[in-house]
Protein backbone atom coordinates (compact mmCIF):
# COMPACT_ATOMS: atom_id res chain seq x y z
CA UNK A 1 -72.81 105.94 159.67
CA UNK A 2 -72.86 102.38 161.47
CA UNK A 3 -70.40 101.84 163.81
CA UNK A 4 -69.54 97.81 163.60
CA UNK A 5 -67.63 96.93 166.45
CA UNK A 6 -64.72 94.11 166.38
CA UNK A 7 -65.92 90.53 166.79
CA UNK A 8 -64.24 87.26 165.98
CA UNK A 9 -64.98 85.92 162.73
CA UNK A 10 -67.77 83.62 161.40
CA UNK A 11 -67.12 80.81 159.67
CA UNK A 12 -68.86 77.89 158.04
CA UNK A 13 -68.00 74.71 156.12
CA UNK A 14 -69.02 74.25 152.57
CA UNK A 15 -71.79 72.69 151.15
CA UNK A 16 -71.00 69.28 149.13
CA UNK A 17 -73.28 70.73 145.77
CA UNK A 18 -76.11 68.48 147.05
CA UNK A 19 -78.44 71.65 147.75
CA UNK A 20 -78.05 71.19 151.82
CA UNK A 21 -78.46 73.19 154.07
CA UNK A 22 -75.98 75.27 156.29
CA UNK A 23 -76.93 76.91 159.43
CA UNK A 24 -74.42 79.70 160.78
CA UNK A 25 -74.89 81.45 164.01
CA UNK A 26 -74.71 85.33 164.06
CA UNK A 27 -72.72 87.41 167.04
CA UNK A 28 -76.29 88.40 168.39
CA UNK A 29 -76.84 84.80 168.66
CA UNK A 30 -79.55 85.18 165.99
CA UNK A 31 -79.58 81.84 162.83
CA UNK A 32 -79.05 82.39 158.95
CA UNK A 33 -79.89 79.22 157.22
CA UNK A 34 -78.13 78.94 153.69
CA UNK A 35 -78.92 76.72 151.59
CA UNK A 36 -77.02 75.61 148.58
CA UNK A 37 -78.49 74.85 144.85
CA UNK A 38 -78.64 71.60 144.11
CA UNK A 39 -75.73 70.61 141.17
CA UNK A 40 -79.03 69.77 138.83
CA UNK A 41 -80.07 73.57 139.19
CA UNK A 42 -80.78 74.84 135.72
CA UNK A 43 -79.30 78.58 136.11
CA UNK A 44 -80.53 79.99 132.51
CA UNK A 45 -84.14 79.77 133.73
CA UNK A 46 -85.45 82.62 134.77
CA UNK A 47 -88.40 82.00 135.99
CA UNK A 48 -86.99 78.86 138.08
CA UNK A 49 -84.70 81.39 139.81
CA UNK A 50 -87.39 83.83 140.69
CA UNK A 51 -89.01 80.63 142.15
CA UNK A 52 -86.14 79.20 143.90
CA UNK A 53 -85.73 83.14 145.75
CA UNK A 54 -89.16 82.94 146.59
CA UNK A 55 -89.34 79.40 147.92
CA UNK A 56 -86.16 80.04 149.91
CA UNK A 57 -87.90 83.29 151.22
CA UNK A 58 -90.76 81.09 152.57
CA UNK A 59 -88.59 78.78 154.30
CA UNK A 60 -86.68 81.56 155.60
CA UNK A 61 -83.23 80.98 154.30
CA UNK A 62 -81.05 82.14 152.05
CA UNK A 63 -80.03 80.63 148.50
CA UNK A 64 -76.32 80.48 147.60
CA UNK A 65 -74.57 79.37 143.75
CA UNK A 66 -75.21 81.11 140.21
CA UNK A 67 -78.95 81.73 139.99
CA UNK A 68 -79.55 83.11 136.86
CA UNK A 69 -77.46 84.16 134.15
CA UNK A 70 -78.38 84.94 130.76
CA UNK A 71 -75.78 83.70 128.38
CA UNK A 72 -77.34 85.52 125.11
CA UNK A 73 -76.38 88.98 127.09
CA UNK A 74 -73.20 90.33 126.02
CA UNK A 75 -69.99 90.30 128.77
CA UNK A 76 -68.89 93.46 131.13
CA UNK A 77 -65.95 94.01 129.36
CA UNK A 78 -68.18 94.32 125.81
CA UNK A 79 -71.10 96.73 127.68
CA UNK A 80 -68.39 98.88 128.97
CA UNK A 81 -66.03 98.99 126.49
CA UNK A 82 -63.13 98.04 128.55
CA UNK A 83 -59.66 97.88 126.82
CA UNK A 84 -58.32 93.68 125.89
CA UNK A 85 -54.75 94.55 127.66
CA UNK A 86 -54.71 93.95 131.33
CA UNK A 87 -54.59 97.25 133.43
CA UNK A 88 -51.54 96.31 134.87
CA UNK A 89 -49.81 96.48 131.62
CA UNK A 90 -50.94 99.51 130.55
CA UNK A 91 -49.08 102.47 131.09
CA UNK A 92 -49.43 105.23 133.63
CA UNK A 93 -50.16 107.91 130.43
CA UNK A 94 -52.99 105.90 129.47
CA UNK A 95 -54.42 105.77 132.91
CA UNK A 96 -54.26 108.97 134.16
CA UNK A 97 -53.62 110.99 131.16
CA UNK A 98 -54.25 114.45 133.58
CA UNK A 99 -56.97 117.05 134.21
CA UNK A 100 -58.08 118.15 130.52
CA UNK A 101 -58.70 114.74 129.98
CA UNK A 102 -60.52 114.62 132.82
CA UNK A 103 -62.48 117.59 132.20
CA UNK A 104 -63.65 117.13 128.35
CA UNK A 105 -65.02 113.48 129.78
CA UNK A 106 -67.09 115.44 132.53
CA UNK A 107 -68.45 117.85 129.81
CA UNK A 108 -69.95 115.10 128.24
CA UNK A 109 -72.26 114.66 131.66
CA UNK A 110 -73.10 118.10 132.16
């Protein structure tokens, strides 16, 4: 286990989605440049991304925005089969229904 002691926090401004550059000083005193993707950035190619990380790891900074997404995949909620009523409204029975429950699920990982 780290131990993290307290330090004031680090902020930076924004970028203004013209792919700049941010520089932001670390406690240590050490730099992390960030730089933003341009607003042209094409996100659903791959190989552009993979690019992009690797011309960013040359320069020695750190990309920031939506690199890559592939919008044929299907959604979280349809890979894990998550339930179309929000949790909040669901009730407590339903989300904790108790120990046998709890136990057949496990059986099915054993």
């Amino acid at each position: 286990m780290d131990f993290i002691p307290l330090q004031r926090e680090i902020t930076a401004s924004t970028g203004d989605g013209q792919g700049g550059t941010t520089s932001v000083t670390m406690h240590d005193g050490s730099t992390v440049r960030f730089r933003q993707l341009d607003s042209s950035y094409d996100p659903t190619n791959r190989d552009a991304a993979y690019a992009q990380v690797r011309a960013a790891q040359a320069r020695a900074e750190v990309v920031t925005g939506l690199l890559y997404i592939d919008e044929s995949a299907h959604d979280m909620h349809a890979v894990n089969g998550t339930v179309a009523t929000p949790l909040v409204d669901l009730p407590f029975e339903s989300l904790c229904p108790g120990s046998a429950a709890l136990e057949e699920l496990m059986e099915e990982y054993r």
